[in-house]
PDB file of N, CA and C in Angstrom:
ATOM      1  N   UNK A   1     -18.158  42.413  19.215  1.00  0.00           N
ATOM      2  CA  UNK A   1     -17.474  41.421  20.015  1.00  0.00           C
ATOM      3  C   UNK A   1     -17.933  39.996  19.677  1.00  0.00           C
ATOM      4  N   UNK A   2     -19.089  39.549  19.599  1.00  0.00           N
ATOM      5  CA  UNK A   2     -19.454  38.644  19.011  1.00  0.00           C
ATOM      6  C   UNK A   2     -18.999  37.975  17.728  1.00  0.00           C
ATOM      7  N   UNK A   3     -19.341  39.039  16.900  1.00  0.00           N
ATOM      8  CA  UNK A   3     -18.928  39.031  15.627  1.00  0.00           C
ATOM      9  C   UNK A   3     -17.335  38.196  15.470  1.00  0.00           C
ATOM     10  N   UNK A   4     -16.845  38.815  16.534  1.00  0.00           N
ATOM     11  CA  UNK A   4     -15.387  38.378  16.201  1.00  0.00           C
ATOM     12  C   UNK A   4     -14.973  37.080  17.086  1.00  0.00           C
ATOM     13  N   UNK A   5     -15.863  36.740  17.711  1.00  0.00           N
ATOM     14  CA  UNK A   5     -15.763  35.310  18.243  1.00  0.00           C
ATOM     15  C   UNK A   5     -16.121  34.235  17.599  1.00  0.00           C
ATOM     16  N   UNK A   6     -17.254  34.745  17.069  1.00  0.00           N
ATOM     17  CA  UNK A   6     -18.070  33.710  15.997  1.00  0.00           C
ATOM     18  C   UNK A   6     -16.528  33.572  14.585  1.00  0.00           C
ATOM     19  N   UNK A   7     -16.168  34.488  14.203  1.00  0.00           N
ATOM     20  CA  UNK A   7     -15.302  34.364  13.094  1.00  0.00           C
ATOM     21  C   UNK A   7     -14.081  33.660  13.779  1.00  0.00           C
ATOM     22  N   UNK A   8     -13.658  33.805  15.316  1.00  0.00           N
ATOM     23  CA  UNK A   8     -12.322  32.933  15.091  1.00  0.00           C
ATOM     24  C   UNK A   8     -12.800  31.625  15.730  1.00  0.00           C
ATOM     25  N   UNK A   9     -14.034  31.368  16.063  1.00  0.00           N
ATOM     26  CA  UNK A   9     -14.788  30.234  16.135  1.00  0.00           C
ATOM     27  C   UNK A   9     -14.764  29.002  14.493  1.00  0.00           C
ATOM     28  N   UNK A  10     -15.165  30.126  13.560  1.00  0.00           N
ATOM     29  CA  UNK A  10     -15.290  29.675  12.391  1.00  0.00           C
ATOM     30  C   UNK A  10     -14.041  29.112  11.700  1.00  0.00           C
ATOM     31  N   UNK A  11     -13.030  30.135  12.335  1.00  0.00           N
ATOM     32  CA  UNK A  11     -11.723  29.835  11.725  1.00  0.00           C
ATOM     33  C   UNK A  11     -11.174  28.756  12.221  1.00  0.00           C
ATOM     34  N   UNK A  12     -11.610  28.298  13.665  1.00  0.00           N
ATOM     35  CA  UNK A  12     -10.992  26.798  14.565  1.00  0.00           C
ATOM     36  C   UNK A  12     -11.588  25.636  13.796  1.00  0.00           C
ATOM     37  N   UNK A  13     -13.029  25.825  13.298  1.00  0.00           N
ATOM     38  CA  UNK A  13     -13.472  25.116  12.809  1.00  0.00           C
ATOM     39  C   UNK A  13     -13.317  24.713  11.517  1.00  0.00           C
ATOM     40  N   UNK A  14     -12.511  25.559  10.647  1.00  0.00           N
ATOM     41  CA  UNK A  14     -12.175  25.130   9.518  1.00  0.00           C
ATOM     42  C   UNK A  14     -10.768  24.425   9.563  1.00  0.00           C
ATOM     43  N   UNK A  15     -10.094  25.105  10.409  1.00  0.00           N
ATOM     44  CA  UNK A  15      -9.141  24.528  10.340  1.00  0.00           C
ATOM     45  C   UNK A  15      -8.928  22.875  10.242  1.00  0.00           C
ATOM     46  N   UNK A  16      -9.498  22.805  11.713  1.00  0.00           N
ATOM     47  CA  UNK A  16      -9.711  21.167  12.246  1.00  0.00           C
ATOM     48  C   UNK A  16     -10.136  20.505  11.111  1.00  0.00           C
ATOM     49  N   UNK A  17     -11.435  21.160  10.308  1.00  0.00           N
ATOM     50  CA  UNK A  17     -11.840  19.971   8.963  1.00  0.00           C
ATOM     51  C   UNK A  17     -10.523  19.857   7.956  1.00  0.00           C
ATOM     52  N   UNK A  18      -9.818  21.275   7.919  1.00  0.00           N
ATOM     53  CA  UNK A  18      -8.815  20.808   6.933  1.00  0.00           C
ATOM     54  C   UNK A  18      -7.743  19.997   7.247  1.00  0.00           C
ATOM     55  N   UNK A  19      -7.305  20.196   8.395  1.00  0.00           N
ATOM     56  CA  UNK A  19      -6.265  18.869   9.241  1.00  0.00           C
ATOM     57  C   UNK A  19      -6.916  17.647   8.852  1.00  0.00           C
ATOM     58  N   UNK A  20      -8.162  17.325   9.353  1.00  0.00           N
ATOM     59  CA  UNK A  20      -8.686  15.996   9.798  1.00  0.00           C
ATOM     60  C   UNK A  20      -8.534  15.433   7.775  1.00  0.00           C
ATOM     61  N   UNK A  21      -9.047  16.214   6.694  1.00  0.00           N
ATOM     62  CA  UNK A  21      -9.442  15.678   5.446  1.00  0.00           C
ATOM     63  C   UNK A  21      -7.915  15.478   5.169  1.00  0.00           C
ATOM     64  N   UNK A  22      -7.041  16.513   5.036  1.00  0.00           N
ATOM     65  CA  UNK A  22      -5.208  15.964   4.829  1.00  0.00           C
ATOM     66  C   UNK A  22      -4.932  14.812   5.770  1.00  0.00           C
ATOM     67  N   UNK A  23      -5.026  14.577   7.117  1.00  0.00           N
ATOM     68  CA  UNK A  23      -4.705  13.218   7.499  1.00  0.00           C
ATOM     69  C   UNK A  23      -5.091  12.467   6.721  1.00  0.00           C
ATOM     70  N   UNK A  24      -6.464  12.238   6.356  1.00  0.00           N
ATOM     71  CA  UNK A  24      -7.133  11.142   6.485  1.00  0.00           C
ATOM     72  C   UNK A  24      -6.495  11.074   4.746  1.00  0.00           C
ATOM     73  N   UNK A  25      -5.888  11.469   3.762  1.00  0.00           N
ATOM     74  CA  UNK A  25      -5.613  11.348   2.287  1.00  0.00           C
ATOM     75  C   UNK A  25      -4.500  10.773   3.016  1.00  0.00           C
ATOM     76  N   UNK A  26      -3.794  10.779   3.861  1.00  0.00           N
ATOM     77  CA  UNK A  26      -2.575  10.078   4.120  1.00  0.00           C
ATOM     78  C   UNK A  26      -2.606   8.711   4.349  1.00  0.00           C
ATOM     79  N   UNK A  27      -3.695   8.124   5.200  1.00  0.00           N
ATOM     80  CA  UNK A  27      -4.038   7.172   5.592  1.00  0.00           C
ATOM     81  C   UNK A  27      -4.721   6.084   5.057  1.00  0.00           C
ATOM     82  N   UNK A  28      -4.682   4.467   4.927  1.00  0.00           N
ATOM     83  CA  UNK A  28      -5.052   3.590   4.778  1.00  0.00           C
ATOM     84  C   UNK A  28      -5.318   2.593   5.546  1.00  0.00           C
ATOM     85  N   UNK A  29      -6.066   1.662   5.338  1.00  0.00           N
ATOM     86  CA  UNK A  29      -6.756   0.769   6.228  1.00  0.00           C
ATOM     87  C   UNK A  29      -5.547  -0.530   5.857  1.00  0.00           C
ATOM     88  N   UNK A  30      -5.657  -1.112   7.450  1.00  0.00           N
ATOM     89  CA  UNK A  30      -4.449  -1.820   7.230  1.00  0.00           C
ATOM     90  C   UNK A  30      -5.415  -3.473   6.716  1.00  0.00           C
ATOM     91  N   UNK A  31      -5.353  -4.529   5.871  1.00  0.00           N
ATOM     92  CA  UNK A  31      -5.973  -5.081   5.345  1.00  0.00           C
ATOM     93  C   UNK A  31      -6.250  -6.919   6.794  1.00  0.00           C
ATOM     94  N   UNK A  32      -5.164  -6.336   7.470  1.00  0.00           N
ATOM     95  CA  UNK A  32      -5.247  -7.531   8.136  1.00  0.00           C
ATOM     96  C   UNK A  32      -6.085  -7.105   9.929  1.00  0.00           C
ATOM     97  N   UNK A  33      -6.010  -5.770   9.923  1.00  0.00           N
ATOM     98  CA  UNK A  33      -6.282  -5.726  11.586  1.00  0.00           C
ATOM     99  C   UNK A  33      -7.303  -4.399  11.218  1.00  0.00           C
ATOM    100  N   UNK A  34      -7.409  -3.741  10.041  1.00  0.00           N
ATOM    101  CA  UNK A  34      -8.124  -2.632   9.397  1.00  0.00           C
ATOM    102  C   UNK A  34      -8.512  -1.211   9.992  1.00  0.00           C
ATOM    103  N   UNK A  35      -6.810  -1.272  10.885  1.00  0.00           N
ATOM    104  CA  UNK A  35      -6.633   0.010  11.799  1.00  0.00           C
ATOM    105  C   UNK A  35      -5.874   0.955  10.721  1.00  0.00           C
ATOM    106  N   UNK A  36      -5.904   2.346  10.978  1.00  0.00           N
ATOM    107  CA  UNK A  36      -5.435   3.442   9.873  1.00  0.00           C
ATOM    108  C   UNK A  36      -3.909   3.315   9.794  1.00  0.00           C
ATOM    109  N   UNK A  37      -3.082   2.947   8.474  1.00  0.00           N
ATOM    110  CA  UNK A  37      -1.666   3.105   9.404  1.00  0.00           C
ATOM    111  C   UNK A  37      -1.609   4.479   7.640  1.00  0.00           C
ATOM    112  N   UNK A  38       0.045   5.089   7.980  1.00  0.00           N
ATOM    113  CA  UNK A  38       0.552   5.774   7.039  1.00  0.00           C
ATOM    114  C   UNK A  38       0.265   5.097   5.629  1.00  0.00           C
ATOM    115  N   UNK A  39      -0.200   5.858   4.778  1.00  0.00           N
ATOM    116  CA  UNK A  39      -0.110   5.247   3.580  1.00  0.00           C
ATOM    117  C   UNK A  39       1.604   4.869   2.721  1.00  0.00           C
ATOM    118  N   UNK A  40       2.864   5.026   3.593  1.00  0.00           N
ATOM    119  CA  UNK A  40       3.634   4.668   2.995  1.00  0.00           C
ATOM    120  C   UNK A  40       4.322   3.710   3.630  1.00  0.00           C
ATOM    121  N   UNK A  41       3.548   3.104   4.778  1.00  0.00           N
ATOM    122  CA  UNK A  41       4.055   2.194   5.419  1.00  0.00           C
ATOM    123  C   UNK A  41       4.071   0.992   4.850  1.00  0.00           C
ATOM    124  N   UNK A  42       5.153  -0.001   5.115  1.00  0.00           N
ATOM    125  CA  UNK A  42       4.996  -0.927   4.481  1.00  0.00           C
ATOM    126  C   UNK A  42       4.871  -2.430   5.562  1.00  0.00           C
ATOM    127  N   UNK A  43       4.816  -2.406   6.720  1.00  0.00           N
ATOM    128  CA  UNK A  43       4.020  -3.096   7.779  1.00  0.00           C
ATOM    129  C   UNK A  43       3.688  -2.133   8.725  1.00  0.00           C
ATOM    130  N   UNK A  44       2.594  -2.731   9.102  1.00  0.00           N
ATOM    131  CA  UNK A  44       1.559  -2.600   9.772  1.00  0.00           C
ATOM    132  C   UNK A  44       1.643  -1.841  11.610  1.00  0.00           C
ATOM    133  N   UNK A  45       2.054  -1.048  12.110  1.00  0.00           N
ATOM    134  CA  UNK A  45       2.635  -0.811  13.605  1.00  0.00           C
ATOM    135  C   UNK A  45       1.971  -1.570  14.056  1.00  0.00           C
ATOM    136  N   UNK A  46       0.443  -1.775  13.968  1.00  0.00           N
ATOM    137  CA  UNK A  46      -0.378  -1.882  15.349  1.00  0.00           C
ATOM    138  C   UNK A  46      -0.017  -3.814  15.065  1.00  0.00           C
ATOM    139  N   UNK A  47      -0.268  -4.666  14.103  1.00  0.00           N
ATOM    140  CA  UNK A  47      -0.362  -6.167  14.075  1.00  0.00           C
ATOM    141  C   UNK A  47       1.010  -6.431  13.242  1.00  0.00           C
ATOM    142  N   UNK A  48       1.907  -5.722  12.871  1.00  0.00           N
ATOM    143  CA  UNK A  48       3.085  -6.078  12.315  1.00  0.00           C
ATOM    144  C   UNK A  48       3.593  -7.016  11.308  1.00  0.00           C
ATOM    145  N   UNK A  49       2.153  -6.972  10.718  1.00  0.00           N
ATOM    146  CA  UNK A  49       2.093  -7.746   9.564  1.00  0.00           C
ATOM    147  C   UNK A  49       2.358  -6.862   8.045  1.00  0.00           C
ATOM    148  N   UNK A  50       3.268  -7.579   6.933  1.00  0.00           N
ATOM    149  CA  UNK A  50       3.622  -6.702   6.010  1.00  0.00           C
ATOM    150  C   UNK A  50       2.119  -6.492   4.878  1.00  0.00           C
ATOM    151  N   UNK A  51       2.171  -5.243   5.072  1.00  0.00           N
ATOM    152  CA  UNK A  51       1.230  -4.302   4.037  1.00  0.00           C
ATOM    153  C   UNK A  51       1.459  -4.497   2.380  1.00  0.00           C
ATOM    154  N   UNK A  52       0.925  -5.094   1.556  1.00  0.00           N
ATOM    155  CA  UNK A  52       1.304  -5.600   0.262  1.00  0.00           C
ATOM    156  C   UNK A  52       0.033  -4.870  -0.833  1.00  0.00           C
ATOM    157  N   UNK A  53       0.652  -3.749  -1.381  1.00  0.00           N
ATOM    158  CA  UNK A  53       0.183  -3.001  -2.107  1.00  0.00           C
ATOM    159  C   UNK A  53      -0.332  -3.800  -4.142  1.00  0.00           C
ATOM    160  N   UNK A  54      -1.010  -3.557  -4.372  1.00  0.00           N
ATOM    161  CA  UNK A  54      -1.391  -3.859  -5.570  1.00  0.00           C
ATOM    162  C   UNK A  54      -1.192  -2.528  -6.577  1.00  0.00           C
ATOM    163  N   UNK A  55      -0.589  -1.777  -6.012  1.00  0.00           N
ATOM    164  CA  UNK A  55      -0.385  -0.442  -7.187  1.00  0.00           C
ATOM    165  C   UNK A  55       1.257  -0.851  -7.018  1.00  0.00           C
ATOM    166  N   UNK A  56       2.028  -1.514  -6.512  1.00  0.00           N
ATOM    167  CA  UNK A  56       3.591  -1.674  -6.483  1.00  0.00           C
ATOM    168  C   UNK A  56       4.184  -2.607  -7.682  1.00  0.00           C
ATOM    169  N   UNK A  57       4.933  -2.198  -8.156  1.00  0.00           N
ATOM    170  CA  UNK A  57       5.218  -2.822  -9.249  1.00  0.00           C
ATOM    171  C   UNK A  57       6.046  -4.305  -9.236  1.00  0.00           C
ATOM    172  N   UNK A  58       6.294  -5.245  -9.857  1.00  0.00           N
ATOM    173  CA  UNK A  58       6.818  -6.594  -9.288  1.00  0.00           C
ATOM    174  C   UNK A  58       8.014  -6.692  -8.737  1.00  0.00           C
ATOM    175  N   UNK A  59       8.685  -7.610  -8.007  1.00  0.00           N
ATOM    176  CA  UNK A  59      10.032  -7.182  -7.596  1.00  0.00           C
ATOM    177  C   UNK A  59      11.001  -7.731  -9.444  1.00  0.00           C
ATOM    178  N   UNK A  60      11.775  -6.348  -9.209  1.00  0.00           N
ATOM    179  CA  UNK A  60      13.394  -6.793 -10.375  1.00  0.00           C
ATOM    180  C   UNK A  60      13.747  -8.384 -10.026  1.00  0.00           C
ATOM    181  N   UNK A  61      14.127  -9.013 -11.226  1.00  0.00           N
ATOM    182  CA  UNK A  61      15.019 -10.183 -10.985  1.00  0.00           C
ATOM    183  C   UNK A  61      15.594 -10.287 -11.955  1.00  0.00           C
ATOM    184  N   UNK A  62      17.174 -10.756 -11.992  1.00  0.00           N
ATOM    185  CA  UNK A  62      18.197 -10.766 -13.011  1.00  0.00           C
ATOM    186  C   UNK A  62      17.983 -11.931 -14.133  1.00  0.00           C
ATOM    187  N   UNK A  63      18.039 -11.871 -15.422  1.00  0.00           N
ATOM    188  CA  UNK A  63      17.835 -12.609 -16.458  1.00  0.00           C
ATOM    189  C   UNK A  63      18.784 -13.196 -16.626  1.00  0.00           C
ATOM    190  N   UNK A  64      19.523 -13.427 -16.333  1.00  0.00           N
ATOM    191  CA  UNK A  64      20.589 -14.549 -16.414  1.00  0.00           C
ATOM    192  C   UNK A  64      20.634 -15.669 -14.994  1.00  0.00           C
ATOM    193  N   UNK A  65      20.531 -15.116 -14.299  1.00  0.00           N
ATOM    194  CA  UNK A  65      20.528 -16.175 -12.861  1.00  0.00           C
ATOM    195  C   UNK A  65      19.203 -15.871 -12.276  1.00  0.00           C
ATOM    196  N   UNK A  66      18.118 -14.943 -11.887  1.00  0.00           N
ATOM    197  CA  UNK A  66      17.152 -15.124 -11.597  1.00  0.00           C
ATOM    198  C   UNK A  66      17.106 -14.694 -10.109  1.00  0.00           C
ATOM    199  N   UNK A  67      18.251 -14.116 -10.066  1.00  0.00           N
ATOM    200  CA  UNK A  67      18.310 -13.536  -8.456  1.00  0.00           C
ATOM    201  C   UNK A  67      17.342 -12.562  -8.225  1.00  0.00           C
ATOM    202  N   UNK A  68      16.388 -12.070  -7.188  1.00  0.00           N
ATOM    203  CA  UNK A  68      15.474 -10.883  -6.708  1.00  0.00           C
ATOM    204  C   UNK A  68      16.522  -9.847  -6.436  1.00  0.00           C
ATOM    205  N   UNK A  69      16.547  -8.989  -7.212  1.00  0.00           N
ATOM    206  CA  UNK A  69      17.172  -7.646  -6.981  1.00  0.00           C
ATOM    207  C   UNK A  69      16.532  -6.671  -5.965  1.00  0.00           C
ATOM    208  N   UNK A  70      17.271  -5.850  -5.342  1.00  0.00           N
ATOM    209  CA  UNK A  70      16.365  -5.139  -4.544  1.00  0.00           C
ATOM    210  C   UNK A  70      16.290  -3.524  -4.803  1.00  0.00           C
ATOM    211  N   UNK A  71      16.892  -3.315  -6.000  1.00  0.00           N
ATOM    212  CA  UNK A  71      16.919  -2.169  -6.472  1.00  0.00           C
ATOM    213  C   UNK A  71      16.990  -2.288  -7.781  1.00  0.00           C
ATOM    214  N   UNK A  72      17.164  -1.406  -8.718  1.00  0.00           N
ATOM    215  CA  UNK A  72      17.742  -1.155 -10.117  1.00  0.00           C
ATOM    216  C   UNK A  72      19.400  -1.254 -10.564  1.00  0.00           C
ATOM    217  N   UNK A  73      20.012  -1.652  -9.374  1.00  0.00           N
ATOM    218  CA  UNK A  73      21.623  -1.701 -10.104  1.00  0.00           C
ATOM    219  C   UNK A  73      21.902  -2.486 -10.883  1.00  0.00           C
ATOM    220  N   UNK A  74      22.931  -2.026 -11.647  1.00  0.00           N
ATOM    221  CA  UNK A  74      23.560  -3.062 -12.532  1.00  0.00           C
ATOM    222  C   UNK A  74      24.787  -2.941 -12.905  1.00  0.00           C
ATOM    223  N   UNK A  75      25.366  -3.991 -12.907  1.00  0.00           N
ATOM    224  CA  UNK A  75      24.971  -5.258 -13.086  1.00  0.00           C
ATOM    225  C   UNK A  75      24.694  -5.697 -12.004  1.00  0.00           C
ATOM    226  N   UNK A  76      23.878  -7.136 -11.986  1.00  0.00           N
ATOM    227  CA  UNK A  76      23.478  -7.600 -11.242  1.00  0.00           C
ATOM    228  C   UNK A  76      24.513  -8.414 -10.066  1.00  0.00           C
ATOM    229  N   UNK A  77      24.594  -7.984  -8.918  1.00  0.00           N
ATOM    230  CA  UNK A  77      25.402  -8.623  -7.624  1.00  0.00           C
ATOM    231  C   UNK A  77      25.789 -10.075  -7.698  1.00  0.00           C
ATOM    232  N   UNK A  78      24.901 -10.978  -8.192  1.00  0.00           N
ATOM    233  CA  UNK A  78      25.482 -12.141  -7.998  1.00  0.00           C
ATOM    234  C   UNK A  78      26.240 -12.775  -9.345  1.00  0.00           C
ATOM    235  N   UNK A  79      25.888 -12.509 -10.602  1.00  0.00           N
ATOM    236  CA  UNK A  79      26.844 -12.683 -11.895  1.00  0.00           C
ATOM    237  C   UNK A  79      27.296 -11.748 -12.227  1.00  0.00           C
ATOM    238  N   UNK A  80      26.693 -10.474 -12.271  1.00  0.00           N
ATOM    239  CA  UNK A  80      27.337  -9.659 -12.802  1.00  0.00           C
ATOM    240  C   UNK A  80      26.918  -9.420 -14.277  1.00  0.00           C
ATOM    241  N   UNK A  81      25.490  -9.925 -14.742  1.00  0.00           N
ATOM    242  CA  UNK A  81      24.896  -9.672 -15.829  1.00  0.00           C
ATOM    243  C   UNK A  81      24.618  -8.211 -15.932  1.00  0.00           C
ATOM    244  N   UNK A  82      23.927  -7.432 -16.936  1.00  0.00           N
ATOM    245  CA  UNK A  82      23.473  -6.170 -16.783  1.00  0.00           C
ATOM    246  C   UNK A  82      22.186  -6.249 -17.392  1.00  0.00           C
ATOM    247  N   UNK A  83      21.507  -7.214 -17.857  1.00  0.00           N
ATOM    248  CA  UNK A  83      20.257  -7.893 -18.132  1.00  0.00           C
ATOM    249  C   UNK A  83      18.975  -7.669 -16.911  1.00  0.00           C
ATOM    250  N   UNK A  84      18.011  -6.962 -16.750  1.00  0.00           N
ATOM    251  CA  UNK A  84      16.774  -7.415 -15.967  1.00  0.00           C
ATOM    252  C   UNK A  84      15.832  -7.538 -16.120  1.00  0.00           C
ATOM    253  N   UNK A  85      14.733  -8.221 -15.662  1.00  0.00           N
ATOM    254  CA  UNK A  85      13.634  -8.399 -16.538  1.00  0.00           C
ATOM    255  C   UNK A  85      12.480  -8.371 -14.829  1.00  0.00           C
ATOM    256  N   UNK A  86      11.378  -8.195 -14.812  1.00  0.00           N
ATOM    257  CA  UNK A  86      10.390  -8.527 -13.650  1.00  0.00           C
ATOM    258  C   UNK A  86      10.153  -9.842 -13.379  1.00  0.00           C
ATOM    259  N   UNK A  87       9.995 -10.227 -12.200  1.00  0.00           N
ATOM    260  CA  UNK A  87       9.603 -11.458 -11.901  1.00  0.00           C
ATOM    261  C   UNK A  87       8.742 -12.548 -12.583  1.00  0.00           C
ATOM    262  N   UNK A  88       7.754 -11.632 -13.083  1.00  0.00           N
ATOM    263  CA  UNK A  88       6.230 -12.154 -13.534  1.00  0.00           C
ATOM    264  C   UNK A  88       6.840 -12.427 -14.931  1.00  0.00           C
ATOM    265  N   UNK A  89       7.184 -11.804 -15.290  1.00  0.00           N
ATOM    266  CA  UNK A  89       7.931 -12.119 -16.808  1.00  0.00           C
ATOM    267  C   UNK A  89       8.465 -13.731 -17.400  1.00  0.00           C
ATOM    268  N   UNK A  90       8.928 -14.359 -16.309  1.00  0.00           N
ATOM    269  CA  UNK A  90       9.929 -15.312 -16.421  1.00  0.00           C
ATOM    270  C   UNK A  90       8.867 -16.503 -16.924  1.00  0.00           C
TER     271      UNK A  90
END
């Protein structure tokens, strides 16, 4: 009887560490208020300030007019080029 308390004792207890270590791979420190938010969030719930990643790549902007694209389409919405190049580029 023991035996088998201690084991689903053991088993509560593993569990919880494996929940708690998968949250916590989800989670990041928010840089302005340095509360945990989703790691795919892109502002902040708790201070609502936008979350600005350094692994994100630059925003698209069109090589002919220089408009910020907000996706990959093309041609580009405001001329109608099919030209794009990254921001940083220019």
């Amino acid at each position: 009887m023991i035996k088998l308390l201690l084991f689903f004792l053991l088993v509560i207890i593993a569990v919880w560490i494996w929940t708690s270590i998968a949250k916590s791979a989800r989670l990041i420190l928010c840089p302005h208020c340095r509360k945990q938010v989703d790691k795919a969030a892109h502002v902040c719930p708790y201070c609502r300030r936008e979350i600005k990643r350094a692994d994100a790549p630059p925003p698209l902007a069109c090589a002919e007019c220089g408009r910020t694209l907000q996706d990959e389409s093309r041609p580009c919405p405001s001329c109608g080029s099919n030209w794009q190049k990254h921001v940083d580029e220019t």
